[in-house]
C-alpha atoms as a PDB file:
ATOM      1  CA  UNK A   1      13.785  -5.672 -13.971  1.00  0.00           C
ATOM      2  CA  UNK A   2      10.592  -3.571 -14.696  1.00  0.00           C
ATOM      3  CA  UNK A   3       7.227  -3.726 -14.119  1.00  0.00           C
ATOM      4  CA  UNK A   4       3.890  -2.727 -16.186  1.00  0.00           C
ATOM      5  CA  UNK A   5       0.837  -1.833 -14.833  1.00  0.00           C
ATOM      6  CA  UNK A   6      -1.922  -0.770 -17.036  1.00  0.00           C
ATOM      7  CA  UNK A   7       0.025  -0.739 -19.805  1.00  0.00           C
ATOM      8  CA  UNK A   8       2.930   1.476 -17.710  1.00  0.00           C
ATOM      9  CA  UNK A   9       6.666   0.568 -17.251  1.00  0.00           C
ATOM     10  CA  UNK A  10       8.860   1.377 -13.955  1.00  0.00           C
ATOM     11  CA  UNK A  11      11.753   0.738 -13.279  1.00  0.00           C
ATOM     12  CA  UNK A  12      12.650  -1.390 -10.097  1.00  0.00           C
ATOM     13  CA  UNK A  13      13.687   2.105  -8.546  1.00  0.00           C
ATOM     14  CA  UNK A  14      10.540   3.741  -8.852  1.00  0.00           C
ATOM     15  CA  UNK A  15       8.448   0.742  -7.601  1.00  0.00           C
ATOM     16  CA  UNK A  16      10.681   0.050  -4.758  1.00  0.00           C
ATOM     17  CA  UNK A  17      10.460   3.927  -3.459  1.00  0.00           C
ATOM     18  CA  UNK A  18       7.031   3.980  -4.351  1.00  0.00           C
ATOM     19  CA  UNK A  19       6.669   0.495  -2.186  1.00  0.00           C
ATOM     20  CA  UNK A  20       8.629   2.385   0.992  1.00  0.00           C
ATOM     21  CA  UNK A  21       6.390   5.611   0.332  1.00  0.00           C
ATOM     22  CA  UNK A  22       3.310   3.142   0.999  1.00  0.00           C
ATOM     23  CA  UNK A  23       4.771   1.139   4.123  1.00  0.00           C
ATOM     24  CA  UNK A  24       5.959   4.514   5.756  1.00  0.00           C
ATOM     25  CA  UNK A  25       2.858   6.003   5.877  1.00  0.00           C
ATOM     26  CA  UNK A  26       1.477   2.754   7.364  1.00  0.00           C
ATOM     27  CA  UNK A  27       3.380   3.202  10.048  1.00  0.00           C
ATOM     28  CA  UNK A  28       2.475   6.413  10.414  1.00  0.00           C
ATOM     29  CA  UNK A  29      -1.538   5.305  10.655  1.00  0.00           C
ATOM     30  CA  UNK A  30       0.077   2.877  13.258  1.00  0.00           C
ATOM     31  CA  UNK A  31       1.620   5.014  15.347  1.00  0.00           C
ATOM     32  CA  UNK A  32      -1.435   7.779  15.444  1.00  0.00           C
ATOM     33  CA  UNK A  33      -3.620   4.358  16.342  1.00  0.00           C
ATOM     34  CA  UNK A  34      -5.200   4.728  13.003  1.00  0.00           C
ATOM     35  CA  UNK A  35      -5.426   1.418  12.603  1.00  0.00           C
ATOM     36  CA  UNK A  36      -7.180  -0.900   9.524  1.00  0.00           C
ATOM     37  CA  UNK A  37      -8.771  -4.826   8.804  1.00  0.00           C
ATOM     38  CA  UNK A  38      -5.981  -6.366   6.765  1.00  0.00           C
ATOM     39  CA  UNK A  39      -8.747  -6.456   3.553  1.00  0.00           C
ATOM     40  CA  UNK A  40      -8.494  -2.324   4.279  1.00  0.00           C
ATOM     41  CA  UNK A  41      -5.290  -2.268   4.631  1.00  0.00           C
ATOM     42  CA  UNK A  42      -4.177  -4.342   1.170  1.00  0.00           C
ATOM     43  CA  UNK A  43      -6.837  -2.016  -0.589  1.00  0.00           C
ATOM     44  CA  UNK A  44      -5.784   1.664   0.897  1.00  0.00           C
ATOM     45  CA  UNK A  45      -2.018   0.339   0.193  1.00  0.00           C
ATOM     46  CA  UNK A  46      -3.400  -0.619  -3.818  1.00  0.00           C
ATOM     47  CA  UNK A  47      -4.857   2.589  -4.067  1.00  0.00           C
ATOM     48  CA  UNK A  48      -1.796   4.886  -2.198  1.00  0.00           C
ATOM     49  CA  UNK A  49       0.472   3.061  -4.917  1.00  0.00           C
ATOM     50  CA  UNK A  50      -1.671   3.303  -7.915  1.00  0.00           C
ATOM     51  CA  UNK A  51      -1.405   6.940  -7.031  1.00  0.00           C
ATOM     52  CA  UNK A  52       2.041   7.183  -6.515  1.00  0.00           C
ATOM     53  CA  UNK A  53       2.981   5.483  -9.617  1.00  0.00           C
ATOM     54  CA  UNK A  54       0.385   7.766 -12.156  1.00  0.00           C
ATOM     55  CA  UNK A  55       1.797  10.821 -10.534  1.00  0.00           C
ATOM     56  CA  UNK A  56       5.518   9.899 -11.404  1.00  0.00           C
ATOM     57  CA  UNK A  57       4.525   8.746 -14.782  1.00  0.00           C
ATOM     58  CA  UNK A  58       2.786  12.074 -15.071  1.00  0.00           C
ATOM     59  CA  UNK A  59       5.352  14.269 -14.536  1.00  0.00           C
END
């Protein structure tokens, strides 16, 4: 299975690391008591994984 976005394609591998990427460093805000509104949280995670995925397709 693959997924586009913006006219992209990953594979279920890259999204899935790219998904764990995101949720680890959540924790990480956790544990250092950074912590975020859900509406935040849901945006900074959109934004951490748009990154992620244009820098693998980059390179």
């Amino acid at each position: 299975m693959e997924i586009a976005v913006k006219d992209m394609i990953f594979n279920n591998k890259t999204v899935r690391n790219t998904l764990f990427d995101c949720l680890d460093k959540g924790i990480d805000d956790v544990e250092a008591g950074r912590v975020h509104a859900v509406e935040e949280a849901f945006q900074i995670v959109k934004e951490r994984m748009k990154d992620e995925l244009q820098g693998s397709s980059d390179g």
